[in-house]
Protein backbone atom coordinates (compact mmCIF):
# COMPACT_ATOMS: atom_id res chain seq x y z
CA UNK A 1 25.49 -69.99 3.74
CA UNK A 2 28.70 -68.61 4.81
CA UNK A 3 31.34 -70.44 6.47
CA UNK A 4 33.45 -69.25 8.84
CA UNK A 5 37.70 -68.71 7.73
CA UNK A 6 39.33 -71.79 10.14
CA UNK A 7 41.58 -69.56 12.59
CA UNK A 8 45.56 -68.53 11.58
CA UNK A 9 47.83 -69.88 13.42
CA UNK A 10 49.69 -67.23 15.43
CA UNK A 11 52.48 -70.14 16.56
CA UNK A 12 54.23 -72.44 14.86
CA UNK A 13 56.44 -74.71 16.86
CA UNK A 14 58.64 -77.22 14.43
CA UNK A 15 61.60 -79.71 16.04
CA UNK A 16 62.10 -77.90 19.55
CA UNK A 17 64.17 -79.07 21.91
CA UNK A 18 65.29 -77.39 25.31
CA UNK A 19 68.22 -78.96 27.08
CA UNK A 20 70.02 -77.89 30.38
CA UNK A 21 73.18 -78.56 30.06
CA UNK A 22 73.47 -82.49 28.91
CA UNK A 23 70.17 -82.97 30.26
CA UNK A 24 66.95 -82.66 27.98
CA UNK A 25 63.68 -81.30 28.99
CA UNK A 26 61.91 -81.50 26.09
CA UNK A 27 62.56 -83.15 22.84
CA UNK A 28 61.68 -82.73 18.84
CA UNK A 29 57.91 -80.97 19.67
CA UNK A 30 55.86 -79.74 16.44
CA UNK A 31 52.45 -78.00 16.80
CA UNK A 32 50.61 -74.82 16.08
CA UNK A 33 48.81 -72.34 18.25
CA UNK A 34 45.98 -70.64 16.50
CA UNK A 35 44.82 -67.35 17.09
CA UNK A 36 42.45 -66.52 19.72
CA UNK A 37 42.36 -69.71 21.45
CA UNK A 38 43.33 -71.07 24.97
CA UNK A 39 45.74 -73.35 24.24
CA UNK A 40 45.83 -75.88 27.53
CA UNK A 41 49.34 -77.43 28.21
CA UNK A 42 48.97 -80.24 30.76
CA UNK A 43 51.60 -83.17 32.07
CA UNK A 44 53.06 -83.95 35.73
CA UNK A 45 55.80 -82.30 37.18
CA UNK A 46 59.34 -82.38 34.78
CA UNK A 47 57.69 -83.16 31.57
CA UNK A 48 58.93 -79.69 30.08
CA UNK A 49 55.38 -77.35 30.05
CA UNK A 50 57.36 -74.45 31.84
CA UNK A 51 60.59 -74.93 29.40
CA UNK A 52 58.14 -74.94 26.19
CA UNK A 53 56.64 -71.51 27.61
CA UNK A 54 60.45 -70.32 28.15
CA UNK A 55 61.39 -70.74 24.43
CA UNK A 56 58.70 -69.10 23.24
CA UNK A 57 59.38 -65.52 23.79
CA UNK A 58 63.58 -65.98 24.13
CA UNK A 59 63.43 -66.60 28.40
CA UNK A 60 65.82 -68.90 27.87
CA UNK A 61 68.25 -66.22 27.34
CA UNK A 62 68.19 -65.69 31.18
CA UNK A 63 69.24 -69.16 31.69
CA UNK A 64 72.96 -69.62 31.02
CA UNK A 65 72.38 -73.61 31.26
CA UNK A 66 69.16 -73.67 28.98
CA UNK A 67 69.48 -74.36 25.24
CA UNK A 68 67.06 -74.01 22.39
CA UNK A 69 67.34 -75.85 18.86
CA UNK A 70 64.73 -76.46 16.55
CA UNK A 71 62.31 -73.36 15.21
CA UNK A 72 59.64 -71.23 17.15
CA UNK A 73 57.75 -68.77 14.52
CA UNK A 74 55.65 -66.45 16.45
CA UNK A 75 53.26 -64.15 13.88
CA UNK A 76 54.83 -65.73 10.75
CA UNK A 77 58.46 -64.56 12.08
CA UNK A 78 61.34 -66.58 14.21
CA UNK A 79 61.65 -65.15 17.31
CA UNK A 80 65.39 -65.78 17.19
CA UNK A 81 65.23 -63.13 14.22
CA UNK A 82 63.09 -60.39 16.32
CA UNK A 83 66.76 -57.63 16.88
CA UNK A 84 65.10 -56.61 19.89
CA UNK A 85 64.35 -59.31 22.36
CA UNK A 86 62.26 -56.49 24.67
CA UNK A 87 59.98 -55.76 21.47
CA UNK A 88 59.11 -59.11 21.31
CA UNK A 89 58.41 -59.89 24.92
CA UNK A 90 55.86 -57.01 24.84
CA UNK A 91 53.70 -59.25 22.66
CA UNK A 92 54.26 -62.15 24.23
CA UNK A 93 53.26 -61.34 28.13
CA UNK A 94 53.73 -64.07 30.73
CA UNK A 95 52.14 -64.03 34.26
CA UNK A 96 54.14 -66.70 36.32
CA UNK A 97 52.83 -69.29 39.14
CA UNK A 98 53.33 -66.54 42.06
CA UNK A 99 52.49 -63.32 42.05
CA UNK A 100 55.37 -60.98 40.83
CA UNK A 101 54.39 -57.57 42.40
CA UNK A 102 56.88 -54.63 41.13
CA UNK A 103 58.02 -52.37 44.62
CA UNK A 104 55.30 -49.97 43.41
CA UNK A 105 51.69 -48.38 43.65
CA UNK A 106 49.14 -50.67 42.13
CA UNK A 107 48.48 -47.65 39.52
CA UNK A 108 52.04 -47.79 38.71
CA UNK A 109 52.23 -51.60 38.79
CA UNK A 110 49.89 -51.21 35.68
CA UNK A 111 51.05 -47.89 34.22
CA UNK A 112 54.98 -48.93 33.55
CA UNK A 113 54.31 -50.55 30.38
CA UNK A 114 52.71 -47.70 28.88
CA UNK A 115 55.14 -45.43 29.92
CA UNK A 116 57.90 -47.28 28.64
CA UNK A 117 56.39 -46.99 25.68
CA UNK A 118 56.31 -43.38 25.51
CA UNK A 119 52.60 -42.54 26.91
CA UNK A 120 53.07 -39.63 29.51
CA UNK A 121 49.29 -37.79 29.37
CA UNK A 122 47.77 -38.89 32.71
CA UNK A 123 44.32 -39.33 31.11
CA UNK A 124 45.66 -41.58 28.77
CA UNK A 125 47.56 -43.72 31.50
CA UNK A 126 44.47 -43.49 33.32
CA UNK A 127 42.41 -44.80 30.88
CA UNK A 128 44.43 -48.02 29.95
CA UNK A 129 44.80 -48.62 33.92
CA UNK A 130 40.95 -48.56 34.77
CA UNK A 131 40.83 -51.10 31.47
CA UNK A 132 43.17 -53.46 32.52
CA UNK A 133 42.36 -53.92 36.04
CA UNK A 134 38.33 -54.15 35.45
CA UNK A 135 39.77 -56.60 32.26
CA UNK A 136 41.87 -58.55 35.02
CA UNK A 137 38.33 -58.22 37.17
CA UNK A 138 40.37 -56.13 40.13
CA UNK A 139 38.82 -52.89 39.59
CA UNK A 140 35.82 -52.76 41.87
CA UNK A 141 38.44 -53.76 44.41
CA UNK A 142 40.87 -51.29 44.23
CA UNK A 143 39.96 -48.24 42.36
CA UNK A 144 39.68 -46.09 45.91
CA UNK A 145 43.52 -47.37 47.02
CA UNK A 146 44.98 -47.09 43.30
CA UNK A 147 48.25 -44.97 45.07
CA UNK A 148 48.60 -47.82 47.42
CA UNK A 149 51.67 -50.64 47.62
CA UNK A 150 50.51 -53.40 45.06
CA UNK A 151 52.31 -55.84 47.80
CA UNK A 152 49.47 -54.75 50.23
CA UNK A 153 46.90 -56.67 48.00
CA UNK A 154 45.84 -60.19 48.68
CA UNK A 155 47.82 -62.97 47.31
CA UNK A 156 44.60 -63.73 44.73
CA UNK A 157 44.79 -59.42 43.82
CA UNK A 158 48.27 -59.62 43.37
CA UNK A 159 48.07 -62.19 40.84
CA UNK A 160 45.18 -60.77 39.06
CA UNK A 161 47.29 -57.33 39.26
CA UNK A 162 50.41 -59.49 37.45
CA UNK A 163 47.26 -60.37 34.58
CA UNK A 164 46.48 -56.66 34.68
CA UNK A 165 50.04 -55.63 33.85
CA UNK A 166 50.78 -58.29 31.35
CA UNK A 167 47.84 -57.12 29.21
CA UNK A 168 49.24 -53.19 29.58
CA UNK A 169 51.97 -54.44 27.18
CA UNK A 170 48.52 -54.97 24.88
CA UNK A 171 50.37 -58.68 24.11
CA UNK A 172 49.14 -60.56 21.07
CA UNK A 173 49.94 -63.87 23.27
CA UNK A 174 49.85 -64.58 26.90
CA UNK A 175 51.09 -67.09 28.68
CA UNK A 176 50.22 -68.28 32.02
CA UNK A 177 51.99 -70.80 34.01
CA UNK A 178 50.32 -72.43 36.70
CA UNK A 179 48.40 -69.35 37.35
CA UNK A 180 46.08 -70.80 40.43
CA UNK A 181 49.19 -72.63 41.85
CA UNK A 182 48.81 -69.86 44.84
CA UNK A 183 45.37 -68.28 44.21
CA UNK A 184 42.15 -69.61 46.19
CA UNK A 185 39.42 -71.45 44.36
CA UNK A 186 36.71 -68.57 44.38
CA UNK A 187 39.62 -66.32 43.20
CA UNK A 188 40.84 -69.01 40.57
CA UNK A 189 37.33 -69.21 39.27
CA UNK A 190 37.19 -65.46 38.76
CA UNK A 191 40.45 -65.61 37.03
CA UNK A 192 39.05 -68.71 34.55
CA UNK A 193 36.27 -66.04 33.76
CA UNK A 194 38.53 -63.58 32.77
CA UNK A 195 40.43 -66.37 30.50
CA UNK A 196 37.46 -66.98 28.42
CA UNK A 197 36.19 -62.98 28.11
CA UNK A 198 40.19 -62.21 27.09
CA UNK A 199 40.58 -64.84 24.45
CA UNK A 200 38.09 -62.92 21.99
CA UNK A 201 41.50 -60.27 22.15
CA UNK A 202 44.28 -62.46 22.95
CA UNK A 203 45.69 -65.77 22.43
CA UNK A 204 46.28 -67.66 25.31
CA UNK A 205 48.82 -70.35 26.29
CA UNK A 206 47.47 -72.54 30.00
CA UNK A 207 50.15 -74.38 31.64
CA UNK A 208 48.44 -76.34 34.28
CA UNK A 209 48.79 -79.17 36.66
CA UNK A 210 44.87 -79.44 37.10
CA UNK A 211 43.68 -81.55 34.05
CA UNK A 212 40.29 -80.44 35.19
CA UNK A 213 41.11 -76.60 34.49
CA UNK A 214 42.45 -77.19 31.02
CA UNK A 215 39.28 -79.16 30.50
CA UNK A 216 37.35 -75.88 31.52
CA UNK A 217 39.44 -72.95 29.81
CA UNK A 218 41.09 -75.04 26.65
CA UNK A 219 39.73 -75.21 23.52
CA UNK A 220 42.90 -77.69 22.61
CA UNK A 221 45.19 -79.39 24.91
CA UNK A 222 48.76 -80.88 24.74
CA UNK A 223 50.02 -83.63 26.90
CA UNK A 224 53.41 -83.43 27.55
CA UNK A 225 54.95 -86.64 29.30
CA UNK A 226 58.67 -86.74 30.65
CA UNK A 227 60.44 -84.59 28.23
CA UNK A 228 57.94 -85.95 25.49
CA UNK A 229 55.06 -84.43 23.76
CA UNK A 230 52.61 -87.05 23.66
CA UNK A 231 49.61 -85.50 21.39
CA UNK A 232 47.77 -82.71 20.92
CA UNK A 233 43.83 -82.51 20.55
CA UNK A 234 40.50 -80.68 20.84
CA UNK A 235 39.75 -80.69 24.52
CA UNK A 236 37.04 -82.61 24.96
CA UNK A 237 38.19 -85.46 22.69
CA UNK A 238 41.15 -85.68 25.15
CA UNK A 239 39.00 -85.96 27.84
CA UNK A 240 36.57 -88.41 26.68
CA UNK A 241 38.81 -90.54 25.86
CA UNK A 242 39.40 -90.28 21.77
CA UNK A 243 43.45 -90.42 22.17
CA UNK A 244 45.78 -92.04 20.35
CA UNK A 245 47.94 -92.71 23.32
CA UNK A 246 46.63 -95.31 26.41
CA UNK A 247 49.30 -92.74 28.74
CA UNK A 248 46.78 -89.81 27.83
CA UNK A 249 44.17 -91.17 29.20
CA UNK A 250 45.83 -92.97 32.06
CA UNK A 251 46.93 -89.20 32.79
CA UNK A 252 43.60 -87.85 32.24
CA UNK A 253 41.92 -90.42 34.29
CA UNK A 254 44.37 -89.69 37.18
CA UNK A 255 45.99 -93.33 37.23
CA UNK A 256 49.24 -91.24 37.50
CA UNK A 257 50.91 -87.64 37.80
């Protein structure tokens, strides 16, 4: 009887800490992300789950105020070591808590990546855009209006067309920060079914504010706390009450946040 290889880990967080200015947002976290999970962040408002997603592909370069110490290895290599900041960021997509629609066609919303990256033939860009919109489960919606204005779409579309151009970049890791925050709960639900059929390709990082979502999508879950990272464990343990900290399941149980 064979048993299975236990999963690499693709992320490999040791001592972080994110300050802005003299303030800090998150403080001395260690964990590992393993490879073709979803990898549930939860914690109220302020505890640091956006700033943690920030440091892991270098967005804190675009914050003059934000610093990073401590060591973030992403595929066995420090990101601070990747030369080329845009090479790394094409593994690591990121779809944000609105929808981010470029001032473009949807087709074009999707193809930009692969341009960028040198593909010109149209049946090749054609290809990769019918995959990643019926991957982002927009397809059947839009394939008759593909030259259309992608800010024409439904707030819902829009943000699966922001999923649908983060996996153009063909990312190793996505991350996806309070993804529903705008999105309608038969949308949200189609989204959470697209979570589960993309983690058999890519790992994925949830930031969310709904405990009961993580509970759904993650296969682990951290709880962040105030700038603190409280503990980190399988999903349902967290939820059923097998913690090591009483504020887990206080948070859990909705006594506060």
């Amino acid at each position: 009887m064979s048993v299975d290889a236990p999963a690499r880990d693709l992320v490999r967080v040791r001592g972080l800490t994110i300050r802005y200015g003299d303030t800090a947002a998150l403080s001395d976290v260690s964990l590992s992300i393993r490879e073709h999970e979803i990898f549930g962040i939860i914690g109220p408002a302020g505890s640091g789950k956006t700033s943690f997603l920030r440091a892991l592909n270098r967005m804190d370069e675009f914050t003059p105020a934000m610093t990073v110490d401590g060591a973030v290895e992403f595929d066995g290599k420090n990101v601070r070591d990747w030369r080329n900041a845009y090479a790394l960021r094409s593994r690591i997509g990121v779809v944000f808590p609105l929808p981010v629609g470029l001032p473009m066609t949807i087709y074009d919303n999707v193809a930009l990546s692969p341009r960028l990256r040198g593909i010109r033939r149209r049946s090749e860009l054609d290809e990769i855009v019918e995959r990643c919109l019926t991957r982002a489960a927009l397809w059947d919606e839009v394939k008759d209006r593909l030259d259309s204005l992608g800010s024409l779409l439904s707030g819902g579309q829009q943000q699966r067309l922001t999923i649908a151009r983060a996996l153009s970049q063909e990312p190793q890791l996505l991350l996806l920060d309070e993804f529903s925050i705008a999105v309608d709960p038969v949308t949200t639900m189609r989204i959470e079914d697209v979570l589960k059929e993309l983690k058999q390709e890519v790992t994925i990082v949830l930031v969310t504010n709904l405990v009961q979502q993580a509970r759904r999508l993650a296969d682990r879950t951290a709880f962040f706390l105030m700038g603190e990272f409280v503990e980190l464990a399988e999903t349902e343990q967290l939820f059923t009450g097998e913690v090591a900290d009483p504020r887990t399941r206080d948070y859990v149980e909705g006594r506060f946040g």
